[in-house]
N, C-alpha and C. Protein backbone atom coordinates (compact mmCIF):
# COMPACT_ATOMS: atom_id res chain seq x y z
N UNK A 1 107.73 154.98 74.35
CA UNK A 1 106.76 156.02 74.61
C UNK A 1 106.05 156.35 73.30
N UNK A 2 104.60 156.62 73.29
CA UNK A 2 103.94 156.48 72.45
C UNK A 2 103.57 157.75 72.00
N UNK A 3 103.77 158.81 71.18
CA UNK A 3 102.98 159.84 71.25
C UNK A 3 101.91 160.41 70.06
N UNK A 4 100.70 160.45 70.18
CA UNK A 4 100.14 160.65 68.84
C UNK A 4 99.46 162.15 69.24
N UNK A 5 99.60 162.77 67.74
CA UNK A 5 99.41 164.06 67.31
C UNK A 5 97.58 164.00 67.25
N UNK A 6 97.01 165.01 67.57
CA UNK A 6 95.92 165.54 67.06
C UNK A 6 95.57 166.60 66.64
N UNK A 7 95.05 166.92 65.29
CA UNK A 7 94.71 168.16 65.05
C UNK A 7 93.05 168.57 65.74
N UNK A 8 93.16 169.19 66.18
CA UNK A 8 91.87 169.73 67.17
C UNK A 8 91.31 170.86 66.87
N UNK A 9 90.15 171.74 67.87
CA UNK A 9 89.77 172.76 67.90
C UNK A 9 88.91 173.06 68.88
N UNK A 10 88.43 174.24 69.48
CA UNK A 10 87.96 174.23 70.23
C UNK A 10 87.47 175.49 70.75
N UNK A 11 85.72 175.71 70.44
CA UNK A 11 85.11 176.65 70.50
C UNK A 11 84.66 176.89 69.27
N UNK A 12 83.93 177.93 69.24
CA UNK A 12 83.60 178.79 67.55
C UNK A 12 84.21 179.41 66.95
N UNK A 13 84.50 179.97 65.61
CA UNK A 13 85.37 180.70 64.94
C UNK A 13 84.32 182.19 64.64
N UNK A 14 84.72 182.88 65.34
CA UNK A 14 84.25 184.24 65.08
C UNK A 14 84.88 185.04 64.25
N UNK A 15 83.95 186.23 63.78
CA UNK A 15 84.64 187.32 62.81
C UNK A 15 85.61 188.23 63.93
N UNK A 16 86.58 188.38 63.91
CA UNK A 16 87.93 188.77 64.56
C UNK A 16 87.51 190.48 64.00
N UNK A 17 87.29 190.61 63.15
CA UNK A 17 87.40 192.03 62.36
C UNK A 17 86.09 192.61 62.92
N UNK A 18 85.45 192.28 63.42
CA UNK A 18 84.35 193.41 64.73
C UNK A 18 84.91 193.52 65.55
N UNK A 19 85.99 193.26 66.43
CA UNK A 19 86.43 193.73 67.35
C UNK A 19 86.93 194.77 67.39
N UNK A 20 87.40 195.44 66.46
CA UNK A 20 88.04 196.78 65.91
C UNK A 20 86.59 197.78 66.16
N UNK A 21 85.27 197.27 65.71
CA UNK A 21 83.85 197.92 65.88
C UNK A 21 83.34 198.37 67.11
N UNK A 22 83.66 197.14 68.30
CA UNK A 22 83.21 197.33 69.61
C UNK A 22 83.78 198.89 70.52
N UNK A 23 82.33 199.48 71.12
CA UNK A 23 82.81 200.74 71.55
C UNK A 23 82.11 200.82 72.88
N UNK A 24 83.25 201.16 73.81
CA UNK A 24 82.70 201.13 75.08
C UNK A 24 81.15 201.80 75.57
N UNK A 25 80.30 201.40 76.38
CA UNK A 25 79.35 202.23 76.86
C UNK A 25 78.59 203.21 75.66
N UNK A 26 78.64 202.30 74.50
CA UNK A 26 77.50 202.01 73.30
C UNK A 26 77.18 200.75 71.98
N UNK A 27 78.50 199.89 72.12
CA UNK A 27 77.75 198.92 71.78
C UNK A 27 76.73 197.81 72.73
N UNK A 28 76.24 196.88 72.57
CA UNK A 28 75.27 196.70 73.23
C UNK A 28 74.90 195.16 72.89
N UNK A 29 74.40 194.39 74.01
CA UNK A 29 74.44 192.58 73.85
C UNK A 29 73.91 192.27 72.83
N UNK A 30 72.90 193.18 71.91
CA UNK A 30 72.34 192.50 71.14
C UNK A 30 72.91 192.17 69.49
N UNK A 31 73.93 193.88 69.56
CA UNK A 31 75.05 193.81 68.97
C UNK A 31 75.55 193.24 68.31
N UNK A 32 76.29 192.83 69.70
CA UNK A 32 77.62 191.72 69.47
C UNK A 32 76.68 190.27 69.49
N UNK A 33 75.92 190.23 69.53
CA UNK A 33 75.11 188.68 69.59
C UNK A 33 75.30 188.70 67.60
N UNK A 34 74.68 189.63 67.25
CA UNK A 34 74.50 189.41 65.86
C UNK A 34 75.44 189.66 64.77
N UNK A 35 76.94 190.30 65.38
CA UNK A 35 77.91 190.31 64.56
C UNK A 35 79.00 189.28 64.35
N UNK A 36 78.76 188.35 66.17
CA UNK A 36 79.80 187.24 66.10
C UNK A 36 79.36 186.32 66.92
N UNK A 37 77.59 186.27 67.39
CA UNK A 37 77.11 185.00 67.71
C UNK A 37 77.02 185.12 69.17
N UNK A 38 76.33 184.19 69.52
CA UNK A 38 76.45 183.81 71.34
C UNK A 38 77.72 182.94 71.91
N UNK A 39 78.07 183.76 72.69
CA UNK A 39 79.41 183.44 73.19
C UNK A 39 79.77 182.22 74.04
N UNK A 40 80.96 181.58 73.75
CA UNK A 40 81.51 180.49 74.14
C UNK A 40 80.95 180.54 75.58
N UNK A 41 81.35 181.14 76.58
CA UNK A 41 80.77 181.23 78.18
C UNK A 41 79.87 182.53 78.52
N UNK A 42 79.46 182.52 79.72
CA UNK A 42 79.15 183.30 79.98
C UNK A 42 78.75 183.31 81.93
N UNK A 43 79.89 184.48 82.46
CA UNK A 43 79.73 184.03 83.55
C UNK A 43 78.91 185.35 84.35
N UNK A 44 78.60 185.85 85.60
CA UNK A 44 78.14 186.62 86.15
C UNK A 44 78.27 187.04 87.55
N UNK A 45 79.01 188.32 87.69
CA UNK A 45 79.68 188.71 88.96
C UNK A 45 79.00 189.61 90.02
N UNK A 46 78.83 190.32 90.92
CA UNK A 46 78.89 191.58 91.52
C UNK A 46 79.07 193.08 89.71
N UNK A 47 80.04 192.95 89.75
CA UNK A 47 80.43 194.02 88.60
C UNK A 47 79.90 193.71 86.55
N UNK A 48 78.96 192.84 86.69
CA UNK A 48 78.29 192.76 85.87
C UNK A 48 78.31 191.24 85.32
N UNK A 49 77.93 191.32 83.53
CA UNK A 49 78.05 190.02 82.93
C UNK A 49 79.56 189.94 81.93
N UNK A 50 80.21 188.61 82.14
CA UNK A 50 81.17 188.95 81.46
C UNK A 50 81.29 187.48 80.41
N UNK A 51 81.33 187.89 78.97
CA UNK A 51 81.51 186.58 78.01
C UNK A 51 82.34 186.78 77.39
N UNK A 52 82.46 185.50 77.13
CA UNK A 52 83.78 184.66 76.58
C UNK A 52 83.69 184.18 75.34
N UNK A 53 84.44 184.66 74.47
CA UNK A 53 84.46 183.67 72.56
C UNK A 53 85.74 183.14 72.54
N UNK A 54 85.76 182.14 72.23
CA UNK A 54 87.09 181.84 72.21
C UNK A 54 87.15 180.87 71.47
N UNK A 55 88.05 180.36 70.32
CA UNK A 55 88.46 179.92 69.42
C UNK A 55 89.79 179.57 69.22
N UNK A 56 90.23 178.15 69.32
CA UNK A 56 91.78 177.96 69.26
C UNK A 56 91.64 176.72 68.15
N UNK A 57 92.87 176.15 67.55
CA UNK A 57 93.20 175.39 66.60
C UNK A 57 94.67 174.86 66.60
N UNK A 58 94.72 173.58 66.33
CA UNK A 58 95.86 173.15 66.31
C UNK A 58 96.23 172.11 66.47
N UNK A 59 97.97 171.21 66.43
CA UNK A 59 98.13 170.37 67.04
C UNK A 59 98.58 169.50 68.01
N UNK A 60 97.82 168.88 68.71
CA UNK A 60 98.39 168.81 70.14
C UNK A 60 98.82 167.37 70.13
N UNK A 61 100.33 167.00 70.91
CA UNK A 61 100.96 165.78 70.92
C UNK A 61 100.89 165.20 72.00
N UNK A 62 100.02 165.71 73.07
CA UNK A 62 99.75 165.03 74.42
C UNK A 62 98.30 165.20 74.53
N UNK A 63 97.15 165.62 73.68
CA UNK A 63 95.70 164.83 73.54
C UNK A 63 95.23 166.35 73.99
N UNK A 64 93.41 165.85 73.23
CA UNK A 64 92.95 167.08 73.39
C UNK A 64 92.84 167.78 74.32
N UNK A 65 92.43 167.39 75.76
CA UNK A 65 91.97 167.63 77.16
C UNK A 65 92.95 168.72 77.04
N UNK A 66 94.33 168.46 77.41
CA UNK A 66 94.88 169.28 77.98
C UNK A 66 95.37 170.52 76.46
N UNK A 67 94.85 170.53 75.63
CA UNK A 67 95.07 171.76 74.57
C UNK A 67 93.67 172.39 74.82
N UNK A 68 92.36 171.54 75.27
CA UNK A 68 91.13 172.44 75.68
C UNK A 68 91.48 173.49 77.25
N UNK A 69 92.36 172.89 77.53
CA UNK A 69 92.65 173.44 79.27
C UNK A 69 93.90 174.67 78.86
N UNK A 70 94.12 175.27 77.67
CA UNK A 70 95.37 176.28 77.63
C UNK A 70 96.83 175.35 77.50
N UNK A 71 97.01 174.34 77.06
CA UNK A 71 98.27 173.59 76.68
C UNK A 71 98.37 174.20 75.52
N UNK A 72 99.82 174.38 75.17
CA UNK A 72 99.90 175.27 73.84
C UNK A 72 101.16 174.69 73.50
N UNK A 73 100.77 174.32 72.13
CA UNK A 73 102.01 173.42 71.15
C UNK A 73 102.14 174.65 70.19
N UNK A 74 103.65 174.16 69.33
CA UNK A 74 104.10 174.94 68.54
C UNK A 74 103.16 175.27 67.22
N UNK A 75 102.33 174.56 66.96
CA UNK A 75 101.02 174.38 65.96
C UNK A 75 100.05 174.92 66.24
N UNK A 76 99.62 176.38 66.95
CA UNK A 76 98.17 176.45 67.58
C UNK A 76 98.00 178.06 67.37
N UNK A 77 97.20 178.09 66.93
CA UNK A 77 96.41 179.61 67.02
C UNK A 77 94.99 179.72 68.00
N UNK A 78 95.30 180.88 67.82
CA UNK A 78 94.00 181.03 69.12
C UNK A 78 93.62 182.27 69.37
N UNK A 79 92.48 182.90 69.30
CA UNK A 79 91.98 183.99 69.20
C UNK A 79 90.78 183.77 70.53
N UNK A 80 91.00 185.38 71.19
CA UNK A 80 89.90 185.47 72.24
C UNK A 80 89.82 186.74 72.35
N UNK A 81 88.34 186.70 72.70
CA UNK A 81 87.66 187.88 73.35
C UNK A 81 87.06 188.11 74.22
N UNK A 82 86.84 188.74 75.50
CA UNK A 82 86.36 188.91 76.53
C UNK A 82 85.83 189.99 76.79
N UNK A 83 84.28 189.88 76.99
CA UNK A 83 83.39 191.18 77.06
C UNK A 83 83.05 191.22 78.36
N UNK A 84 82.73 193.00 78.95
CA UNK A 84 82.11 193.18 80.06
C UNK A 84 80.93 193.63 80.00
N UNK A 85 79.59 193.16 80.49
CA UNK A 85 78.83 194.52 80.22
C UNK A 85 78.60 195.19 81.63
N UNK A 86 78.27 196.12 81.26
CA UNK A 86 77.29 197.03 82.81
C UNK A 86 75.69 197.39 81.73
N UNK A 87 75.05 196.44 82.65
CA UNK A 87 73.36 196.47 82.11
C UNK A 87 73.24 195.62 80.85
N UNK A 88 73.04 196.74 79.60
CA UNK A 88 72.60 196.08 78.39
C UNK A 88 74.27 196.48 77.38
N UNK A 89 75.73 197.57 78.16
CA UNK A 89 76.53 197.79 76.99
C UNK A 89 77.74 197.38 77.46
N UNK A 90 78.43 197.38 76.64
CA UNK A 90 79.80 196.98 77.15
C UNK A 90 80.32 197.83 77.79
N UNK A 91 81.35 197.71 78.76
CA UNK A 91 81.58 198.22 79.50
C UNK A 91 83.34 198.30 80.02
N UNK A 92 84.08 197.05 79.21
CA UNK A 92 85.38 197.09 78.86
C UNK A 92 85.24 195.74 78.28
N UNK A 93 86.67 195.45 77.07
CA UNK A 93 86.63 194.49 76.38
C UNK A 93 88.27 194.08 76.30
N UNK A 94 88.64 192.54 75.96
CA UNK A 94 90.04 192.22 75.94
C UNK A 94 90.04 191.66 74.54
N UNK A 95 90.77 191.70 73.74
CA UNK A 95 91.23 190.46 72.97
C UNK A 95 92.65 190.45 72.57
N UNK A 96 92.58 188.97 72.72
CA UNK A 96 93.92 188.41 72.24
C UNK A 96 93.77 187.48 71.23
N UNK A 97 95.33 187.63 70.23
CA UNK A 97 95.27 186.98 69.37
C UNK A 97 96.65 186.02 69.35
N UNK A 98 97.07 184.62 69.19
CA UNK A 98 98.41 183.87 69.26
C UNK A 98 97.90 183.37 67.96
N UNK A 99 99.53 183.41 67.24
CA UNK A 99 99.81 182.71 66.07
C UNK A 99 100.58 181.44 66.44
């Protein structure tokens, strides 16, 4: 059995330290566009717009695909954030951080 390591990545590396900044129902898309960029996704519901930054690193011993799909080796960090807006402000926000 053959197994080769890759060090990978996947997504953008954002400033982590605005997230501490973000404030419900007054920051605002244009904001966060200019403190940590246009976001990895961006999808759109009934209950508003909701984007995605997300940034992981590491190394994966069963290939990239499945470390882009949430496979997580002992080597991987990964930082995310997940915005809501209602209209033009945020409206609730998540982030997580794995060492």
């Amino acid at each position: 059995m053959l197994l080769i390591a890759c060090a990978t990545s996947v997504g953008q590396k954002f400033d982590t330290s605005y997230v501490q900044r973000i404030e419900r129902d007054k920051t605002t898309k244009a904001d966060v566009i200019q403190n940590i960029g246009k976001p990895y996704s961006v999808t759109t519901s009934s209950q508003g717009e909701m984007w995605l930054y997300r940034y992981a690193e590491g190394q994966d011993v069963v290939g990239s695909v499945l470390f882009a799909y949430g496979a997580k080796s002992a080597k991987q960090k990964m930082n995310m954030l997940m915005i809501q807006f209602e209209g033009n402000y945020v409206k609730d926000f998540t982030y997580t951080q794995q060492e």
